[in-house]
Protein backbone atom coordinates (compact mmCIF):
# COMPACT_ATOMS: atom_id res chain seq x y z
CA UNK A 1 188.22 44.40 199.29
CA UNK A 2 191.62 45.13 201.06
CA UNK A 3 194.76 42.73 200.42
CA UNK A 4 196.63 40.90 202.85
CA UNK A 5 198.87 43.44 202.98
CA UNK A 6 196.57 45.92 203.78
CA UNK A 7 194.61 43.77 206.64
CA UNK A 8 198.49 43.32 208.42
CA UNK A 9 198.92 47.24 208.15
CA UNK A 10 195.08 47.57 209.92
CA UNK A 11 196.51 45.11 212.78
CA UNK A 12 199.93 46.28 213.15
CA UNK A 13 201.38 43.03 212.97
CA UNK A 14 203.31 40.94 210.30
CA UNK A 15 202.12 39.76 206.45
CA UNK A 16 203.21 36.12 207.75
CA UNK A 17 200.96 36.67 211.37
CA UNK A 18 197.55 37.37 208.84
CA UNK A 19 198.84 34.59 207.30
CA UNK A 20 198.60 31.99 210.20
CA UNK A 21 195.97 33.48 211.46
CA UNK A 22 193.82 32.57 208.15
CA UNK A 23 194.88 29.00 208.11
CA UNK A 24 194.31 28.43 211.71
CA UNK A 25 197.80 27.88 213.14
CA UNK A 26 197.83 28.32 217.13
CA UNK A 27 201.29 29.94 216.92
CA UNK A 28 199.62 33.53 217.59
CA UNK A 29 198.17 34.73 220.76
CA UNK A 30 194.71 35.17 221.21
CA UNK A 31 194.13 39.28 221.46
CA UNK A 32 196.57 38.84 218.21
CA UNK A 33 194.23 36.48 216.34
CA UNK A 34 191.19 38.17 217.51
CA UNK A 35 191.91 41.44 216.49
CA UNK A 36 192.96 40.15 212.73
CA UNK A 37 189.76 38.13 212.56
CA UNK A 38 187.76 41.45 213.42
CA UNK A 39 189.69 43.58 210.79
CA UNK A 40 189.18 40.88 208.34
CA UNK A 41 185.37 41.10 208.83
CA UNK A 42 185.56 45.02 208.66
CA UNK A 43 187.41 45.11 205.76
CA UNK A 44 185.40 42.22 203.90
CA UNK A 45 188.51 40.32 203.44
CA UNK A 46 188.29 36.51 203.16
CA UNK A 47 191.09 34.28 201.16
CA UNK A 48 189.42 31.17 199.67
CA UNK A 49 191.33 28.94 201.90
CA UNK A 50 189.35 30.86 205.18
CA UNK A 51 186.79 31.05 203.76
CA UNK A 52 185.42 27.85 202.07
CA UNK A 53 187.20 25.49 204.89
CA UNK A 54 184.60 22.66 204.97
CA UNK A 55 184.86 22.38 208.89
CA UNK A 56 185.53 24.98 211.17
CA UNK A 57 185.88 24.67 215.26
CA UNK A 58 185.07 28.20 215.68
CA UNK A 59 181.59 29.60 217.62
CA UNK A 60 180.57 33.44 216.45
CA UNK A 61 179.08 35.02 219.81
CA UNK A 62 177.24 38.54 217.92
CA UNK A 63 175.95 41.13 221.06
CA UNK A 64 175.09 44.56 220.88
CA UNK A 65 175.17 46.52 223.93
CA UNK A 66 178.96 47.01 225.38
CA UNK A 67 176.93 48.79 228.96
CA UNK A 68 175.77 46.28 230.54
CA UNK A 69 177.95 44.25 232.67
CA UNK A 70 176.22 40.47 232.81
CA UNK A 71 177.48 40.10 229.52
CA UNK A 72 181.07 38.81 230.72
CA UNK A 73 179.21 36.54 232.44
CA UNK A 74 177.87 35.13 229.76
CA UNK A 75 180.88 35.19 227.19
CA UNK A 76 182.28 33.64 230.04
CA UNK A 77 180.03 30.52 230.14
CA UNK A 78 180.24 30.08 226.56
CA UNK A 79 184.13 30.29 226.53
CA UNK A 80 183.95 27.41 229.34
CA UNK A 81 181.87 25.76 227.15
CA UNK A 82 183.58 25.99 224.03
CA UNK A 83 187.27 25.24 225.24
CA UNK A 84 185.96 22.11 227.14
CA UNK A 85 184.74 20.59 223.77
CA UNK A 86 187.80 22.37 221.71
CA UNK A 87 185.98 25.06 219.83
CA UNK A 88 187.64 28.91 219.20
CA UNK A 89 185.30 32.04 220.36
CA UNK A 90 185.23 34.97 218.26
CA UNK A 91 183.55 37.95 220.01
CA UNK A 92 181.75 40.38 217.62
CA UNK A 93 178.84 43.12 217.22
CA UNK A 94 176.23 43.08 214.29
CA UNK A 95 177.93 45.57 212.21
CA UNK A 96 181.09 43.26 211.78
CA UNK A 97 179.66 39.91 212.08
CA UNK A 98 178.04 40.05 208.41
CA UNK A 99 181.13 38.07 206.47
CA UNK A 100 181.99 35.65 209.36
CA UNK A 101 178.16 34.82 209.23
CA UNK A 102 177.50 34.67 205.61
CA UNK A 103 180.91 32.36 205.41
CA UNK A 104 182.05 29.18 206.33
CA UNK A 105 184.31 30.52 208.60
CA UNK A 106 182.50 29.38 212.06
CA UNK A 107 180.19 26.45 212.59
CA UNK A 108 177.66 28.30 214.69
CA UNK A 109 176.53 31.67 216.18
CA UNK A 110 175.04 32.49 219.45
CA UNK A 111 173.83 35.77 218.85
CA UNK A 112 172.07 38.20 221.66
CA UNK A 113 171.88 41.64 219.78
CA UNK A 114 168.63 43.26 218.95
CA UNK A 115 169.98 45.04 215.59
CA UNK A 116 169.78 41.42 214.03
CA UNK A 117 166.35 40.80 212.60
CA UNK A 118 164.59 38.33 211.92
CA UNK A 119 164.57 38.10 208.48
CA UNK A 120 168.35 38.27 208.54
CA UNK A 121 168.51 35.82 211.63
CA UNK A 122 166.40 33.33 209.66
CA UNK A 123 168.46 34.09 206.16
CA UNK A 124 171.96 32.86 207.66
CA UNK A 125 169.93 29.95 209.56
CA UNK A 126 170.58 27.24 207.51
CA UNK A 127 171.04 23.35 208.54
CA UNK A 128 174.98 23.87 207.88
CA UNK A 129 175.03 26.68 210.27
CA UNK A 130 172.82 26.34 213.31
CA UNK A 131 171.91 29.94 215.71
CA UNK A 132 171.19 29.98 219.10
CA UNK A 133 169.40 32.98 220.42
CA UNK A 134 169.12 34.61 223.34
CA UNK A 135 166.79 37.72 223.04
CA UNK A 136 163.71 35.89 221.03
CA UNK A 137 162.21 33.12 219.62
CA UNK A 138 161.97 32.47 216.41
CA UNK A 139 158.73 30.59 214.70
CA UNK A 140 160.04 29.49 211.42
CA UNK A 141 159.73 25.96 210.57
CA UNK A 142 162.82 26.60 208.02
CA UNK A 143 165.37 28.13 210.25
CA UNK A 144 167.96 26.30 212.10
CA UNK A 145 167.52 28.36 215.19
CA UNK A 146 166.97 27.50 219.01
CA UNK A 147 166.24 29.91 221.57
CA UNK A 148 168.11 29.65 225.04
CA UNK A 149 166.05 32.36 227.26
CA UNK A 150 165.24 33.42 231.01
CA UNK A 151 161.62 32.87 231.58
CA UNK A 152 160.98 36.70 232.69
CA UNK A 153 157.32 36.10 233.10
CA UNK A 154 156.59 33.65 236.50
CA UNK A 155 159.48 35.16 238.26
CA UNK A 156 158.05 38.56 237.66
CA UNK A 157 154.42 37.51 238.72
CA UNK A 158 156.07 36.11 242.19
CA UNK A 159 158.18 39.55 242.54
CA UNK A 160 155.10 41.79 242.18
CA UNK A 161 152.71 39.47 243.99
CA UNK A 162 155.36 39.66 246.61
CA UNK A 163 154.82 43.24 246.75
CA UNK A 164 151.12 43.29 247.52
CA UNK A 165 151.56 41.28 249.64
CA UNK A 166 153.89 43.63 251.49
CA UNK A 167 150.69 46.11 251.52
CA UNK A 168 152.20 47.80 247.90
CA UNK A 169 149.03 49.19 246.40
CA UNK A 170 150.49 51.74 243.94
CA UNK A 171 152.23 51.07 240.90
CA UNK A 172 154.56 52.55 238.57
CA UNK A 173 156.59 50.80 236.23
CA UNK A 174 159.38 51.64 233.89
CA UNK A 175 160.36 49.53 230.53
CA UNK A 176 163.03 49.23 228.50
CA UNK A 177 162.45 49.01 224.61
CA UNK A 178 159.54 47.88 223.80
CA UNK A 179 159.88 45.43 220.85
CA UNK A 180 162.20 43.17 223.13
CA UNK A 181 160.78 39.93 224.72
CA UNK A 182 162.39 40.71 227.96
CA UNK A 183 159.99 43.79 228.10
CA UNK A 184 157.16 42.34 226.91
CA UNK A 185 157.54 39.33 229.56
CA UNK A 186 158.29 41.51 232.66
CA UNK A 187 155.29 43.63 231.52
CA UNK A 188 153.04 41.14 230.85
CA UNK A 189 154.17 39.24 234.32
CA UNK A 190 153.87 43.48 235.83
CA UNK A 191 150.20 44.00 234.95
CA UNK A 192 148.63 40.70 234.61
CA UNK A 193 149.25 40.31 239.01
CA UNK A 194 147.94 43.47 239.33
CA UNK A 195 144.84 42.55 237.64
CA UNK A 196 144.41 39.15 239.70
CA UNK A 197 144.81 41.27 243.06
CA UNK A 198 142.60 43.69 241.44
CA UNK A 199 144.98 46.30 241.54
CA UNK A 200 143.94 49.11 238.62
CA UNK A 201 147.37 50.35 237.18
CA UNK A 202 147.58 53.83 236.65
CA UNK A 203 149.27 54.20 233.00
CA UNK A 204 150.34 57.69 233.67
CA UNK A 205 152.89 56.11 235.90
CA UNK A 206 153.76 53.96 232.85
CA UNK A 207 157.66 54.89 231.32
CA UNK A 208 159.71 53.26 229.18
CA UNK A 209 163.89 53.87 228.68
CA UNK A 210 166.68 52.08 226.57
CA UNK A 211 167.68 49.83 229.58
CA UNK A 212 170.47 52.78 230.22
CA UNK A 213 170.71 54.24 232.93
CA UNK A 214 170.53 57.89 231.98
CA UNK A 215 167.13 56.64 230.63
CA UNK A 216 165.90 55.25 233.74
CA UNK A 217 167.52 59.13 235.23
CA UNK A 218 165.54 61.04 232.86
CA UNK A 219 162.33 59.24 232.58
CA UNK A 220 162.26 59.29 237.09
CA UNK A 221 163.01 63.31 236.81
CA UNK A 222 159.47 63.33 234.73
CA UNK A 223 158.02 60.64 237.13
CA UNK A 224 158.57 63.97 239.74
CA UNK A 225 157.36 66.35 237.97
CA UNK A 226 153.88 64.65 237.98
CA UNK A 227 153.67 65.22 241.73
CA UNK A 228 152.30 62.13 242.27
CA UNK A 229 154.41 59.26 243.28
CA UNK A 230 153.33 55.59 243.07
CA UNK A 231 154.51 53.89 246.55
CA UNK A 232 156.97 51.26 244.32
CA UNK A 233 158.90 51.80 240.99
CA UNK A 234 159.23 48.48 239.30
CA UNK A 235 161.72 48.61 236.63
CA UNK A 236 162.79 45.90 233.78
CA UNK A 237 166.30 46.51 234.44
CA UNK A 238 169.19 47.38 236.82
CA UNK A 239 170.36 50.23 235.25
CA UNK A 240 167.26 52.04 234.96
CA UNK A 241 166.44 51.42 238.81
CA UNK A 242 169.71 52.87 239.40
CA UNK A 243 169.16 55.89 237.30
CA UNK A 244 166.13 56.45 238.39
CA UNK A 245 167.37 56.20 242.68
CA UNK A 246 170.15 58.93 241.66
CA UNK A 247 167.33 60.91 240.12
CA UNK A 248 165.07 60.42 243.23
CA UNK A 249 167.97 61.58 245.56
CA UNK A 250 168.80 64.21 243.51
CA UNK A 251 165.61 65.58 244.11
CA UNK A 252 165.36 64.81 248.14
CA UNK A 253 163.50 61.53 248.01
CA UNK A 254 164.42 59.13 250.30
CA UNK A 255 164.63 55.09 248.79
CA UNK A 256 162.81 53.65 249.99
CA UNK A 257 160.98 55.72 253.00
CA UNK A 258 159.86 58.24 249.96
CA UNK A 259 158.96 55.65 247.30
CA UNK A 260 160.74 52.02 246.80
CA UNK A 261 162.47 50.50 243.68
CA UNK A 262 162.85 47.08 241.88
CA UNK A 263 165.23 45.93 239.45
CA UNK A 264 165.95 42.77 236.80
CA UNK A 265 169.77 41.15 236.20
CA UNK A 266 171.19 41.00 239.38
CA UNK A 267 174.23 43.51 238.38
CA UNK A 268 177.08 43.94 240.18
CA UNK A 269 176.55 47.40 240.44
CA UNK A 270 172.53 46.30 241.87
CA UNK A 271 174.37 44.33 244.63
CA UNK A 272 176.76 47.63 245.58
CA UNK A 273 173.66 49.78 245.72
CA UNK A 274 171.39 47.20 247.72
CA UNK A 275 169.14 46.90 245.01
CA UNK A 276 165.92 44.60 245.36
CA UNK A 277 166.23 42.61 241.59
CA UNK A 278 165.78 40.01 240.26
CA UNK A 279 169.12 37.54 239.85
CA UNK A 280 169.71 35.97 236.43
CA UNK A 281 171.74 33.10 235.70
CA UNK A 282 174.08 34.70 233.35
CA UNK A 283 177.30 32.63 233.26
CA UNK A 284 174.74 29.11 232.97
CA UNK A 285 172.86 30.76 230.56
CA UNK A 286 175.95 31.32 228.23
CA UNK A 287 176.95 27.53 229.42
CA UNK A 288 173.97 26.21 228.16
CA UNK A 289 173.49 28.27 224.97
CA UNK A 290 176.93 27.30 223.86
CA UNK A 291 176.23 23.47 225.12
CA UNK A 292 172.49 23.54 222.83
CA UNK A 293 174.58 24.99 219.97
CA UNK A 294 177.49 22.24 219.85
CA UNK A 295 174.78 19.59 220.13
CA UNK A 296 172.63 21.46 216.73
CA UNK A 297 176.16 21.45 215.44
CA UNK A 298 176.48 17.70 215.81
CA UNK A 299 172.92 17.02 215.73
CA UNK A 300 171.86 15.74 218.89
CA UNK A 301 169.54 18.14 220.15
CA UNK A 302 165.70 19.37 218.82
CA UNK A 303 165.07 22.91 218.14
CA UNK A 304 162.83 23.33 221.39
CA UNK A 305 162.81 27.00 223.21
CA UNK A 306 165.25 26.22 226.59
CA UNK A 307 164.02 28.29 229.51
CA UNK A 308 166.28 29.36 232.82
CA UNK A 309 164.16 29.60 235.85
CA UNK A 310 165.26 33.45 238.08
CA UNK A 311 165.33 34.21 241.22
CA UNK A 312 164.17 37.17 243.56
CA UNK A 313 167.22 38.85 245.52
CA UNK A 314 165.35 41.44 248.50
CA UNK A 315 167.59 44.15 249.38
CA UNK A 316 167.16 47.60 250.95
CA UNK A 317 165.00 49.40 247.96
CA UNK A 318 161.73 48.04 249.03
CA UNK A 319 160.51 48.71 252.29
């Protein structure tokens, strides 16, 4: 347990600036206030005062994955969301968000990192301190969860019934981890169209990454090797797709004369490269998850799963 002392070394800023931090006083900027909140968590440090306040305007957004760039999209929604109804954001990854959760510091968490479990998710659940999430769903009658989630299966079924419909007949398709709902949807959406067109999917042209892009490189160098390319890569994220094109040029294939290639997000970096994806609604989605938690918070809203419909954005990967 550090002191207060200690915590105001960490931060390089005044005894008296931890101080108003702690109590809540809006004479210290933001980066300032943020960055003493963090070393507090790290450090385990929580005054009585901060932490036992019996009502706190302050959301806990927990993610895990600092590569992928739709995620200021989202903190921006819920930041929108939060200032309109006079809430604080704190910003924070699973290994640090352990005290702020287990406190009374916030009032909520929206949390959208797949260290969590579920066991934990469902621990710090409680009907004083309501989680939204946005990478599962939760069955447990006892926890105070909802789930705020982009319904990956139907838009997947239209993207790949799309495709054979385009005359696509071989398949390839490359996951990300497989425990995730996102993979399990797009999968599930992937080979249940190929069944109804009676399309047999050849598993050996089945690969799975991290959702990184030097995944989605490595796993299209062994795709190669095999000498036998499907016609279309379909891949469960951006990044991968990407990774896998450089590894395709790398190698003198031509996308998408040689073989074509799908992605899922709608990146930035997707829309640079003219990738065909599908476009999430990223900044609405942390809009809406910050909206469903304020109205747990306040008790105006059921625990119901909240779905976002996606869209399909054809670009110059798919010929």
């Amino acid at each position: 347990m550090s002191s207060l002392k200690e915590i105001a070394k960490l931060a390089e800023v005044s005894v008296s600036t931890v101080s108003n931090v702690l109590n809540g006083r809006k004479n210290v900027g933001k980066d300032t206030r943020e960055r003493v909140l963090r070393i507090c968590s790290e450090q385990g440090y929580f005054p009585n005062k901060a932490a036992k306040s019996d009502h706190s305007n302050t959301i806990i957004f927990v993610f895990s994955d600092f590569d992928r760039d739709y995620y200021l999209k989202i903190i921006k929604g819920i930041s929108h969301c939060l200032t309109e109804n006079g809430y604080d954001l704190i910003i924070c990854t699973s290994k640090s968000s352990a005290n702020f959760m287990r406190s009374k510091f916030a009032s909520g968490t929206i949390s959208l990192d797949r260290h969590m479990t579920d066991d934990y998710l469902i621990s710090v659940a409680t009907p004083q301190f309501p989680v939204v999430l946005m990478d599962r769903i939760i069955d447990n009658a006892f926890a105070n969860t909802k789930s705020v989630l982009v319904d990956n299966y139907p838009v997947m079924c239209d993207m790949v019934q799309a495709l054979v419909d385009k005359g696509f007949r071989s398949f390839g398709f490359m996951g990300g981890l497989e425990f995730t709902l996102d993979h399990k949807e797009r999968y599930a959406g992937f080979v249940d169209t190929l069944e109804k067109n009676g399309i047999l999917f050849d598993r050996r042209n089945y690969f799975h990454g991290d959702y990184s892009e030097e995944s989605g490189y490595q796993a299209a160098k062994i795709l190669i090797l095999g000498n036998s390319l499907p016609e279309v890569l379909v891949c469960a994220n951006d990044n991968m797709a990407l990774g896998a094109i450089k590894a395709f040029e790398e190698n003198g294939l031509r996308v998408p004369e040689d073989i074509s290639v799908t992605g899922f997000d709608n990146s930035d970096a997707a829309a640079m490269a003219g990738l065909t994806t599908i476009a999430i609604p990223r900044y609405e989605s942390g809009y809406l998850a910050a909206k469903e938690l304020l109205g747990m918070i306040k008790g105006t809203t059921g625990k119901e799963p909240f779905k976002l419909s996606a869209t399909i954005q054809w670009r110059k990967t798919v010929k």
